[in-house]
C-alpha atoms as a PDB file:
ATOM      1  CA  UNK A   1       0.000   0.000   0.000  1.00  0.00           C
ATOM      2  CA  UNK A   2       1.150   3.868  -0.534  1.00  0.00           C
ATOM      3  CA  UNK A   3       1.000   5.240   2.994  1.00  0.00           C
ATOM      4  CA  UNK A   4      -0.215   8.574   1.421  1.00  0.00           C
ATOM      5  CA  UNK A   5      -2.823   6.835  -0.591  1.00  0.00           C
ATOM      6  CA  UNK A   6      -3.825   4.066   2.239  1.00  0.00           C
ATOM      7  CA  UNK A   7      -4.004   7.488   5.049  1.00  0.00           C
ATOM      8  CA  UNK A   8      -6.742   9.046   2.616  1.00  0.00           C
ATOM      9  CA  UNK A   9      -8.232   6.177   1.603  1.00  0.00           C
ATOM     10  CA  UNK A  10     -11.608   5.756   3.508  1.00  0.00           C
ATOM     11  CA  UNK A  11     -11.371   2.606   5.557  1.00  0.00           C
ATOM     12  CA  UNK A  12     -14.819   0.950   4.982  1.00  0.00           C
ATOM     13  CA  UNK A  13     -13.233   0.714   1.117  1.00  0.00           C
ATOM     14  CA  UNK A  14     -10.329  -0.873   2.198  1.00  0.00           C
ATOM     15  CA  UNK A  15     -12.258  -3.696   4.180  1.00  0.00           C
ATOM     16  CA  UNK A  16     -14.884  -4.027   0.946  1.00  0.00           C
ATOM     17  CA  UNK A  17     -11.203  -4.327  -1.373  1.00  0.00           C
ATOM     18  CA  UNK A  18      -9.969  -6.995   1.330  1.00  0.00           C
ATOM     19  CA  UNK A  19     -11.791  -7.967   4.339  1.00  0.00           C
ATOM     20  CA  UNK A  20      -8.671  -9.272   6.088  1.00  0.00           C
ATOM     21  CA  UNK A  21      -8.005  -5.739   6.799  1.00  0.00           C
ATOM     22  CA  UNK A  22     -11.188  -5.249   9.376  1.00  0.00           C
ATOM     23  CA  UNK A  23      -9.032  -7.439  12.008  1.00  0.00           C
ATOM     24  CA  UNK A  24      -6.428  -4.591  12.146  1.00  0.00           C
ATOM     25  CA  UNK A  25      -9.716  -2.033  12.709  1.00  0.00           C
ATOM     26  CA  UNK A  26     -11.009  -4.372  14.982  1.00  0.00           C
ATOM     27  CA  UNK A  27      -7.587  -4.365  17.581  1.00  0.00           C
ATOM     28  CA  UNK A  28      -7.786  -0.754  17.199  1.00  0.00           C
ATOM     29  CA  UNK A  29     -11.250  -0.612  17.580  1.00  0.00           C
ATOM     30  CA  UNK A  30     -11.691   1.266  14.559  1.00  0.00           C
ATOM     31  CA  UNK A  31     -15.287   1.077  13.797  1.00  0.00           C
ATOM     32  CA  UNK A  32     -14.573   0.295   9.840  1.00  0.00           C
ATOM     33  CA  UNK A  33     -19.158  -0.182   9.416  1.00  0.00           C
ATOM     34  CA  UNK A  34     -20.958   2.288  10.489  1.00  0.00           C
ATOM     35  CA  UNK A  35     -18.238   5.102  10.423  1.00  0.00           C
ATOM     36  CA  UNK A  36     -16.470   3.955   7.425  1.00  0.00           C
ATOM     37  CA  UNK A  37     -16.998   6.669   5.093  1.00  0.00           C
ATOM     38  CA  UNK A  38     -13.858   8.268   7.328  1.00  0.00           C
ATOM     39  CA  UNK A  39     -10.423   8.184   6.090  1.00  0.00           C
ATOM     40  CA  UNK A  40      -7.522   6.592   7.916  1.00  0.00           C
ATOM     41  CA  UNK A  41      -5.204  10.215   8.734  1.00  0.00           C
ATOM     42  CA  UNK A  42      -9.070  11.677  10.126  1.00  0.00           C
ATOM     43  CA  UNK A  43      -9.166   8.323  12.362  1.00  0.00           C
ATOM     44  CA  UNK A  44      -5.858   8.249  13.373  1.00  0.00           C
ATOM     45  CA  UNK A  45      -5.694  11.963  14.190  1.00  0.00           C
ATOM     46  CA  UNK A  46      -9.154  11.717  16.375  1.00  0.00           C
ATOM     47  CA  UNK A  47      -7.975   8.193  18.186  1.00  0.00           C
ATOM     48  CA  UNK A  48      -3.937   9.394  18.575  1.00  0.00           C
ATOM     49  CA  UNK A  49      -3.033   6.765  16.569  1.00  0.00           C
ATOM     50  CA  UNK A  50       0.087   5.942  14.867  1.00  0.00           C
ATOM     51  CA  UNK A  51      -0.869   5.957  10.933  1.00  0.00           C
ATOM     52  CA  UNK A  52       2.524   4.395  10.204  1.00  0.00           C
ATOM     53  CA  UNK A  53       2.281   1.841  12.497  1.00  0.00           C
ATOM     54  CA  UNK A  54      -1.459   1.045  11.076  1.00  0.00           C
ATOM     55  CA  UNK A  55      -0.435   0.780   7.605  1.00  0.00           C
ATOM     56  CA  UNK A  56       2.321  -1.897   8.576  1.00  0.00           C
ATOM     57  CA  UNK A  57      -0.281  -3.644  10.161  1.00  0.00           C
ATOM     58  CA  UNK A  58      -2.560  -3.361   7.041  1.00  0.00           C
ATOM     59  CA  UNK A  59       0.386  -4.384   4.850  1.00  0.00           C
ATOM     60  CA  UNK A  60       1.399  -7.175   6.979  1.00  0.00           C
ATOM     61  CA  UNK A  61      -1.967  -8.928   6.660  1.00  0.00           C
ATOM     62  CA  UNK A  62      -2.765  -8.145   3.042  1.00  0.00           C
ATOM     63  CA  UNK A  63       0.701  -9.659   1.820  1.00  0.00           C
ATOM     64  CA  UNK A  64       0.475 -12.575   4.664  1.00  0.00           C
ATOM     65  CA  UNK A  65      -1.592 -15.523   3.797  1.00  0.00           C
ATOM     66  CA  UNK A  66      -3.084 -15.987   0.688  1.00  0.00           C
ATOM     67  CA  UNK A  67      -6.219 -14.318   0.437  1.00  0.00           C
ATOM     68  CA  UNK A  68      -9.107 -17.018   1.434  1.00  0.00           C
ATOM     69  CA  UNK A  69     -11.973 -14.414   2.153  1.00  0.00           C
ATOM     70  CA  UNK A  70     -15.060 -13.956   0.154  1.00  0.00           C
ATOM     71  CA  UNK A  71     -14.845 -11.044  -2.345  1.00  0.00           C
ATOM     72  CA  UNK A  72     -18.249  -9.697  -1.694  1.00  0.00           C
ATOM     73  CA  UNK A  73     -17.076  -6.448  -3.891  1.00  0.00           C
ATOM     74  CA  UNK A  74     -17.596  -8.795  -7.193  1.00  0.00           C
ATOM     75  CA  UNK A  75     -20.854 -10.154  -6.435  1.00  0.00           C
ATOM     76  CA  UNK A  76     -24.146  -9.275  -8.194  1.00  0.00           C
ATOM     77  CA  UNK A  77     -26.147  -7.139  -6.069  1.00  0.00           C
ATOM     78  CA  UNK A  78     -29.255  -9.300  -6.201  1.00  0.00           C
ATOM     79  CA  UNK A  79     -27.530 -12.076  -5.150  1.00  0.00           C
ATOM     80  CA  UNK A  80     -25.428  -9.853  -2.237  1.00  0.00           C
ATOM     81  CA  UNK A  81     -28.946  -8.950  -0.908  1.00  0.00           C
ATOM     82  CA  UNK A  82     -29.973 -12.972  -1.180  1.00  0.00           C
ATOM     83  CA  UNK A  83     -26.517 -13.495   0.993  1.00  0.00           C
ATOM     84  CA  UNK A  84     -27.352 -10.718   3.592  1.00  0.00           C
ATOM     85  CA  UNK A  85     -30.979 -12.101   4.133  1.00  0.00           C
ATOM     86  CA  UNK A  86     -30.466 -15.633   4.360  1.00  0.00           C
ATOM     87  CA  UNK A  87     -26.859 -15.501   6.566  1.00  0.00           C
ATOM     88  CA  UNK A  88     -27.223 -12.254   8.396  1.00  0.00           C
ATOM     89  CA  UNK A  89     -30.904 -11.459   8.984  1.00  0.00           C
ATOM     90  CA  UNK A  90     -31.200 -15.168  10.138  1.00  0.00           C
ATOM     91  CA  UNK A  91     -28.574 -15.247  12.103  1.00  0.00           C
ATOM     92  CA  UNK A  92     -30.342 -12.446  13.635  1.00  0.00           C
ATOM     93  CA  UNK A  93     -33.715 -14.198  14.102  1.00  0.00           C
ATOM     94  CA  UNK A  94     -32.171 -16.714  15.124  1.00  0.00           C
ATOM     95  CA  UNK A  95     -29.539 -15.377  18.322  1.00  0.00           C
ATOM     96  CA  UNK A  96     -31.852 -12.889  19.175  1.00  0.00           C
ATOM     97  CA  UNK A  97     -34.761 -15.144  21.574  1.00  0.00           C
ATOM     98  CA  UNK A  98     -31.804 -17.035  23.165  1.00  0.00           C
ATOM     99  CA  UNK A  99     -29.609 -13.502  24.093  1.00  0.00           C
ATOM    100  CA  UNK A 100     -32.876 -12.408  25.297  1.00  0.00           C
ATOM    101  CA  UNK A 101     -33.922 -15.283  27.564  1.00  0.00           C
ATOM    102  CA  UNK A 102     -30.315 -15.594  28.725  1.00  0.00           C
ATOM    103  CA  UNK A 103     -30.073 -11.702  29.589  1.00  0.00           C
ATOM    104  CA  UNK A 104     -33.595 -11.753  31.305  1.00  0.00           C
ATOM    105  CA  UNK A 105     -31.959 -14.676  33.569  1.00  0.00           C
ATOM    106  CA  UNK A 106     -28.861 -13.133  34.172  1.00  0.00           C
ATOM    107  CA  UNK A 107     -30.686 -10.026  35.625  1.00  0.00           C
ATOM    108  CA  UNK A 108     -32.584 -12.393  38.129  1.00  0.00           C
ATOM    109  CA  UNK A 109     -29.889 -14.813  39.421  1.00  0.00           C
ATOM    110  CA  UNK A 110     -27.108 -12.029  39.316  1.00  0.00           C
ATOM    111  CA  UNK A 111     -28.219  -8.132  38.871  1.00  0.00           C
ATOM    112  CA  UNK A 112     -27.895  -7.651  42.953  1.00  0.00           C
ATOM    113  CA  UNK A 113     -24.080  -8.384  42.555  1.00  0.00           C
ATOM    114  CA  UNK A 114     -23.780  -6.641  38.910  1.00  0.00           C
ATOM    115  CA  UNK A 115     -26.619  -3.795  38.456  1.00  0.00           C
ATOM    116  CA  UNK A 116     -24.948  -3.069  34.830  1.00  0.00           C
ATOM    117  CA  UNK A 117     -26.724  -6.246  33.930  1.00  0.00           C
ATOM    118  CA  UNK A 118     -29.901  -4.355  33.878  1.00  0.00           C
ATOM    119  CA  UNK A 119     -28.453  -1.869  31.299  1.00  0.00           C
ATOM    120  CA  UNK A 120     -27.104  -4.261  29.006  1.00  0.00           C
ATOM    121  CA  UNK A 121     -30.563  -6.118  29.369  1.00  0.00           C
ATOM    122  CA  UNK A 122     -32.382  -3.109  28.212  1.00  0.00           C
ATOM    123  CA  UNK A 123     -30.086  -2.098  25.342  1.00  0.00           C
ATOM    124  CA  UNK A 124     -30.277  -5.279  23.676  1.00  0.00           C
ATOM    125  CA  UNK A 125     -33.922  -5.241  24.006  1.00  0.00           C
ATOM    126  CA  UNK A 126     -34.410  -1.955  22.323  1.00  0.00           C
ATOM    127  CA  UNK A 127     -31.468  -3.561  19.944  1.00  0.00           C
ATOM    128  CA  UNK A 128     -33.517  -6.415  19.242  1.00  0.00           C
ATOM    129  CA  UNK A 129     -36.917  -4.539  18.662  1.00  0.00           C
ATOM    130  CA  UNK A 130     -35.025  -2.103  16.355  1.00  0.00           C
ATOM    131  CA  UNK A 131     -33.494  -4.542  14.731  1.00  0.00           C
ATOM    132  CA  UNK A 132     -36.447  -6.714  13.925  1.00  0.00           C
ATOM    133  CA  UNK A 133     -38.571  -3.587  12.168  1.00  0.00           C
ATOM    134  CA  UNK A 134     -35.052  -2.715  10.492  1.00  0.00           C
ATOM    135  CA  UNK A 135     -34.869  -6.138   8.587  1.00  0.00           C
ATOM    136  CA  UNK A 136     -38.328  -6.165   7.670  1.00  0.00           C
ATOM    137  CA  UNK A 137     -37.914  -2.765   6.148  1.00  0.00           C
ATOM    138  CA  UNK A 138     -34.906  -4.066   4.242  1.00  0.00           C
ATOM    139  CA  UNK A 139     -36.667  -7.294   2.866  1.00  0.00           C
ATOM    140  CA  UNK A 140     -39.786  -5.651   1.871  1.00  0.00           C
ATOM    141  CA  UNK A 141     -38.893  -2.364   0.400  1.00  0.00           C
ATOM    142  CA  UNK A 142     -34.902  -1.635  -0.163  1.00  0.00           C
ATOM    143  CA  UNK A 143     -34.044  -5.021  -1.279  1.00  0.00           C
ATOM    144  CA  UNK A 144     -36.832  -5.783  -4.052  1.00  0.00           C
ATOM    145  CA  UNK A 145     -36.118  -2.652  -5.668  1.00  0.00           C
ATOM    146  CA  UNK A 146     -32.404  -2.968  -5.553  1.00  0.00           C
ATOM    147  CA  UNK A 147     -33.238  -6.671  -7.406  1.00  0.00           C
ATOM    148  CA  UNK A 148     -35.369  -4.579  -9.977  1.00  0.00           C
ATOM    149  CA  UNK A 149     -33.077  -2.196 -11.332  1.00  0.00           C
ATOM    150  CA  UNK A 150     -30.487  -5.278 -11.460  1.00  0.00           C
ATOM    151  CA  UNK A 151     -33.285  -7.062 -13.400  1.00  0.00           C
ATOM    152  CA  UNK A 152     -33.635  -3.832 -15.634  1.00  0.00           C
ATOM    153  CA  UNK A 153     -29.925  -3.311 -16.021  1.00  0.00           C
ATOM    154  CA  UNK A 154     -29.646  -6.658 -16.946  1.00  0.00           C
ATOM    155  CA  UNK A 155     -32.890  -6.396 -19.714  1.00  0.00           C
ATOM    156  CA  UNK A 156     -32.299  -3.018 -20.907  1.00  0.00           C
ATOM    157  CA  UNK A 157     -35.839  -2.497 -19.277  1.00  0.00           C
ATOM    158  CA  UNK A 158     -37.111   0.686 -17.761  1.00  0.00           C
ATOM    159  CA  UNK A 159     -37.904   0.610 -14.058  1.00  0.00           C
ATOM    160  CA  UNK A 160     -40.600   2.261 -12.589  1.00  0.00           C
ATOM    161  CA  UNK A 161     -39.441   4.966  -9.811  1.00  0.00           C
ATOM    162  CA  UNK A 162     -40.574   4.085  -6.304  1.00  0.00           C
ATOM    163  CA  UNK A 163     -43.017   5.448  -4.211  1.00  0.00           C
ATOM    164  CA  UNK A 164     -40.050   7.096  -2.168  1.00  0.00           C
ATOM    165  CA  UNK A 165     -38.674   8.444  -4.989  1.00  0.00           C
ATOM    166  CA  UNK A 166     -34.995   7.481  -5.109  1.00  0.00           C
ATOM    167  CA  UNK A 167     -33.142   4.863  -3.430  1.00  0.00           C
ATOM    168  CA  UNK A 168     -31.041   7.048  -1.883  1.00  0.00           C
ATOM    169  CA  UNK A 169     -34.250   7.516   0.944  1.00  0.00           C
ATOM    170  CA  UNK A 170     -34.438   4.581   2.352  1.00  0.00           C
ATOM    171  CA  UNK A 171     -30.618   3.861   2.006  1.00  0.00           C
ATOM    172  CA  UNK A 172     -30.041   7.064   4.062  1.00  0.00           C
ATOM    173  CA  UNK A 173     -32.599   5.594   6.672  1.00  0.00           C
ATOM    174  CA  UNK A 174     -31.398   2.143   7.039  1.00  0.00           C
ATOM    175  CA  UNK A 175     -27.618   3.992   7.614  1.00  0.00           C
ATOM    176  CA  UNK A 176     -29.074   5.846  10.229  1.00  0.00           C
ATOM    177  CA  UNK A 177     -30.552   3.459  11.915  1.00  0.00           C
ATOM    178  CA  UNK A 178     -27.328   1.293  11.268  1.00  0.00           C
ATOM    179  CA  UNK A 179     -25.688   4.417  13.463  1.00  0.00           C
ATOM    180  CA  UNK A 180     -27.615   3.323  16.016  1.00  0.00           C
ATOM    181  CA  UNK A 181     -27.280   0.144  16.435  1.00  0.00           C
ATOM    182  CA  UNK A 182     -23.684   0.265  16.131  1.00  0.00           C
ATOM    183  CA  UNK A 183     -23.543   2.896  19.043  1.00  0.00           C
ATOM    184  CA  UNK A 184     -25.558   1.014  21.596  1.00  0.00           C
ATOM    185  CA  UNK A 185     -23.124  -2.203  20.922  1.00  0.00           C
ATOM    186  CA  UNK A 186     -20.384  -0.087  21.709  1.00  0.00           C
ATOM    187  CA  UNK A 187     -22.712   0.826  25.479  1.00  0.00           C
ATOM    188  CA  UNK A 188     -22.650  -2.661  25.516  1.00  0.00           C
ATOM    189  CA  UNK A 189     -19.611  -3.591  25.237  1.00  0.00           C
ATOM    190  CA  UNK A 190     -18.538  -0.758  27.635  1.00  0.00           C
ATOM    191  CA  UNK A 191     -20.918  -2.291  30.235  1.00  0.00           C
ATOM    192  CA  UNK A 192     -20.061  -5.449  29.587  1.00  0.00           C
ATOM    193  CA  UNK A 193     -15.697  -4.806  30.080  1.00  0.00           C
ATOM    194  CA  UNK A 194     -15.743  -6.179  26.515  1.00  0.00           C
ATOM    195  CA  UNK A 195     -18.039  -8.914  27.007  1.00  0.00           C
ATOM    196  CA  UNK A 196     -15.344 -10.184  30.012  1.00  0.00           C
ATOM    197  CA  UNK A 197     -17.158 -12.420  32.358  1.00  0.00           C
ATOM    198  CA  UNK A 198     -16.736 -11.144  36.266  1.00  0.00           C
ATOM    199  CA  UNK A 199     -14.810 -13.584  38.605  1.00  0.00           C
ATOM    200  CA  UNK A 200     -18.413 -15.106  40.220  1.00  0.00           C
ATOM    201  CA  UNK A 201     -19.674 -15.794  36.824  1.00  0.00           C
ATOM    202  CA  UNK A 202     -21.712 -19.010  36.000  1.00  0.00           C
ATOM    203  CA  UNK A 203     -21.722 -20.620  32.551  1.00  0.00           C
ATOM    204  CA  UNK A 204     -24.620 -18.685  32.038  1.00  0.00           C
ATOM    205  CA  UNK A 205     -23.107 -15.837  32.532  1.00  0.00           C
ATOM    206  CA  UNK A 206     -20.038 -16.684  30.308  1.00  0.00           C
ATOM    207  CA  UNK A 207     -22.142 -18.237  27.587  1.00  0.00           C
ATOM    208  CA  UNK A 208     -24.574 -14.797  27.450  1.00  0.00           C
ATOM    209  CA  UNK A 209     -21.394 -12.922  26.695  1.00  0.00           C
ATOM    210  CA  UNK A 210     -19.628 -15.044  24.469  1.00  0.00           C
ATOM    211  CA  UNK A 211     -23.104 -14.667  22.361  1.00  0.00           C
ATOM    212  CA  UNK A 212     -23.102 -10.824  22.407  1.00  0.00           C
ATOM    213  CA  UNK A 213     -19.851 -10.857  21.427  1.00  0.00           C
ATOM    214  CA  UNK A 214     -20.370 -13.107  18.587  1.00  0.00           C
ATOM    215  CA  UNK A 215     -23.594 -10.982  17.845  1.00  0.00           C
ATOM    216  CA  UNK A 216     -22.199  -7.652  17.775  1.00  0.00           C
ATOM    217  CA  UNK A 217     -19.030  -9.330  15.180  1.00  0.00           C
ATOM    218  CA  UNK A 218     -21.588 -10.674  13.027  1.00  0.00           C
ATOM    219  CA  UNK A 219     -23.449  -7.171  13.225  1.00  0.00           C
ATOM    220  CA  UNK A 220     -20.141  -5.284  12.363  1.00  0.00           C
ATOM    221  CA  UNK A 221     -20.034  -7.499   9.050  1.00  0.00           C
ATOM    222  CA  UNK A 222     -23.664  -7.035   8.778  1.00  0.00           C
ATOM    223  CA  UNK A 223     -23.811  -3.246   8.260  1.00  0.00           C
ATOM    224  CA  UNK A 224     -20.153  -3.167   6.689  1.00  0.00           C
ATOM    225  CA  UNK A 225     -21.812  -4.976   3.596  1.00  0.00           C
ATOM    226  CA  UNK A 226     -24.610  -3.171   3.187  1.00  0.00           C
ATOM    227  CA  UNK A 227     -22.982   0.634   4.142  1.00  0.00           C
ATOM    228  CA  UNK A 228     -19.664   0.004   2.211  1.00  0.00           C
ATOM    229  CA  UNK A 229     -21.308  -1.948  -0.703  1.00  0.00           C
ATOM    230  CA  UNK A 230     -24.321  -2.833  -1.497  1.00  0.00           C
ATOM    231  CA  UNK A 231     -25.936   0.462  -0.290  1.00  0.00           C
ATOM    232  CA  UNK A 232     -23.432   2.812  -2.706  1.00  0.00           C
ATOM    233  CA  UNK A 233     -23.232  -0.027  -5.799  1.00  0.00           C
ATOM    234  CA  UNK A 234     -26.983   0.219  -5.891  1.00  0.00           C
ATOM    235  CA  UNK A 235     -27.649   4.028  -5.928  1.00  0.00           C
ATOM    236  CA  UNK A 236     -24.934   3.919  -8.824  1.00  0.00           C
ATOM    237  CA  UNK A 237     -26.877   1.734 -10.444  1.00  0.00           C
ATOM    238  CA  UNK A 238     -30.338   3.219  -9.891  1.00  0.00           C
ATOM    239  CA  UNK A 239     -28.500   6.477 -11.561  1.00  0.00           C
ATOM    240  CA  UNK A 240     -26.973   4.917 -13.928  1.00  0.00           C
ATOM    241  CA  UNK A 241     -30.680   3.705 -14.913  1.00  0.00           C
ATOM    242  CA  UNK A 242     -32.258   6.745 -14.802  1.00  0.00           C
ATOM    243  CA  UNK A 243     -29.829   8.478 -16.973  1.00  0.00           C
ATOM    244  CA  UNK A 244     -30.019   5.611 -19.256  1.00  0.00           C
ATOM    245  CA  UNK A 245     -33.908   6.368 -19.530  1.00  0.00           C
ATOM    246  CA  UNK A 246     -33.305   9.962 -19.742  1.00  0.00           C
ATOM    247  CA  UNK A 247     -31.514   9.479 -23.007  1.00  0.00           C
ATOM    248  CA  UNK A 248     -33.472   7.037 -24.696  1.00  0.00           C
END
C-alpha cells in the first residue's frame, strides 16, 4: 500500500477491497461499518493513533496468507442482498430469543451483585426490537427494488421509480438506523468490560457474553456490507438507470 494513498483512503473501502483488513480495525477498535466513510489520517488523528504503524499492520496482513476471504465487492447485487438475508438477517432471528432469555436470567440470578446487567438487558432489548422492524424494512422495500433495477440493467428495461422516490431515501434511513445500532453495541460492550465475564460468573453468565460478542461481530459485518457496498453499488446503479432512460 502507498502510505499517502492508504491514510486518505476511507477505511470501509479498504475492508470491501480486502476484508482481512477489518481485524487490524477491529484491535484498534476502529469502527470500519458504520463510520467507514472516514479516512484513515481523520481516524488516526481523532484516536492518537500511529498511521505508520497502522499501515504496517494493514500491509502485513494483506501480503500474509493468501487471500481465502469472500470477495463480496464482485458479487451481483441481487444475489449480495440474497446473501445478507439468508446468513445475516437469520442469524439475527435466530440469536436474538436465546440472548434475550439468557439476559432476562442473568438479571434475576445475578443483577444484585452486577446492576450493569440491567443496562445491558435493556439495550439489547431496544437492539432487538429495532433490529427486527429494520430487517423487515430491508426485505420488503430496499431489497426488491435494488433486485429490480439489477433485473432492468440486466434487460435493458425501464424501471418504474418508487413510491419514495430514489433509493437514496431509504438507504439514508437504514444507515441511520445502522448508526444506532452500532452505538448502543459499543454501550454494551462498555458495560459489559468487553463482554469479560466477572470472577463469580456461571456458565450462564459466560455463555450470554460469548453470544453478544459473537452478535455484535456478526453485526459489524452485517452493516459493513450493506454501508460500504451494497448500499453505494446500488444508488450507482439506480443512476446509472435513470440516466439511461433519460436518453433514450
Amino acid at each position: 500500500m502507498n502510505d499517502m494513498n492508504t491514510q486518505e483512503k476511507k477505511i470501509g473501502e479498504m475492508v470491501a477491497e480486502d476484508y482481512r483488513t477489518a481485524a487490524v480495525f477491529k484491535n484498534h477498535k476502529i469502527d470500519f461499518c458504520c463510520k467507514g466513510n472516514r479516512s484513515l489520517s481523520e481516524v488516526c488523528e481523532e484516536k492518537n493513533l500511529d498511521a505508520a504503524a497502522i499501515i504496517e499492520e494493514l500491509n502485513t496482513v494483506t501480503k500474509s496468507a493468501e487471500k481465502n476471504t469472500i470477495d463480496f465487492n464482485a458479487w451481483d447485487l441481487d444475489l449480495l442482498t440474497d446473501y445478507i438475508e439468508k446468513k445475516h438477517h437469520r442469524y439475527v432471528e435466530g440469536s436474538m430469543p436465546v440472548l434475550l432469555q439468557y439476559l432476562n436470567k442473568l438479571c434475576k440470578v445475578h443483577g444484585t451483585q452486577h446492576p450493569e446487567l440491567f443496562e445491558i438487558n435493556n439495550e439489547f432489548n431496544e437492539c432487538a426490537a429495532a433490529l427486527s422492524a429494520h430487517m423487515k424494512k430491508e426485505e420488503l422495500v430496499l431489497f426488491p427494488f435494488i433486485r429490480k433495477i439489477v433485473k432492468a440493467n440486466i434487460t435493458q428495461q425501464p424501471v418504474a421509480a418508487p413510491p419514495y422516490g430514489t433509493i437514496q431515501n431509504p438507504i439514508h434511513m437504514m444507515m441511520n438506523e445502522h448508526d444506532t445500532e452500532g452505538e448502543r453495541f459499543r454501550k454494551i460492550a462498555q458495560l459489559s468490560n468487553d463482554y469479560t465475564p466477572p470472577a463469580d460468573a456461571c456458565g450462564t453468565y459466560k455463555v450470554a457474553f460469548s453470544l453478544l460478542k459473537e452478535f455484535e461481530n456478526d453485526l459489524h459485518t452485517h452493516i459493513h456490507l450493506e454501508n460500504n457496498i451494497l448500499f453505494p453499488k446500488a444508488a450507482q446503479l439506480e443512476t446509472k438507470i435513470v440516466n439511461a432512460e433519460v436518453s433514450v
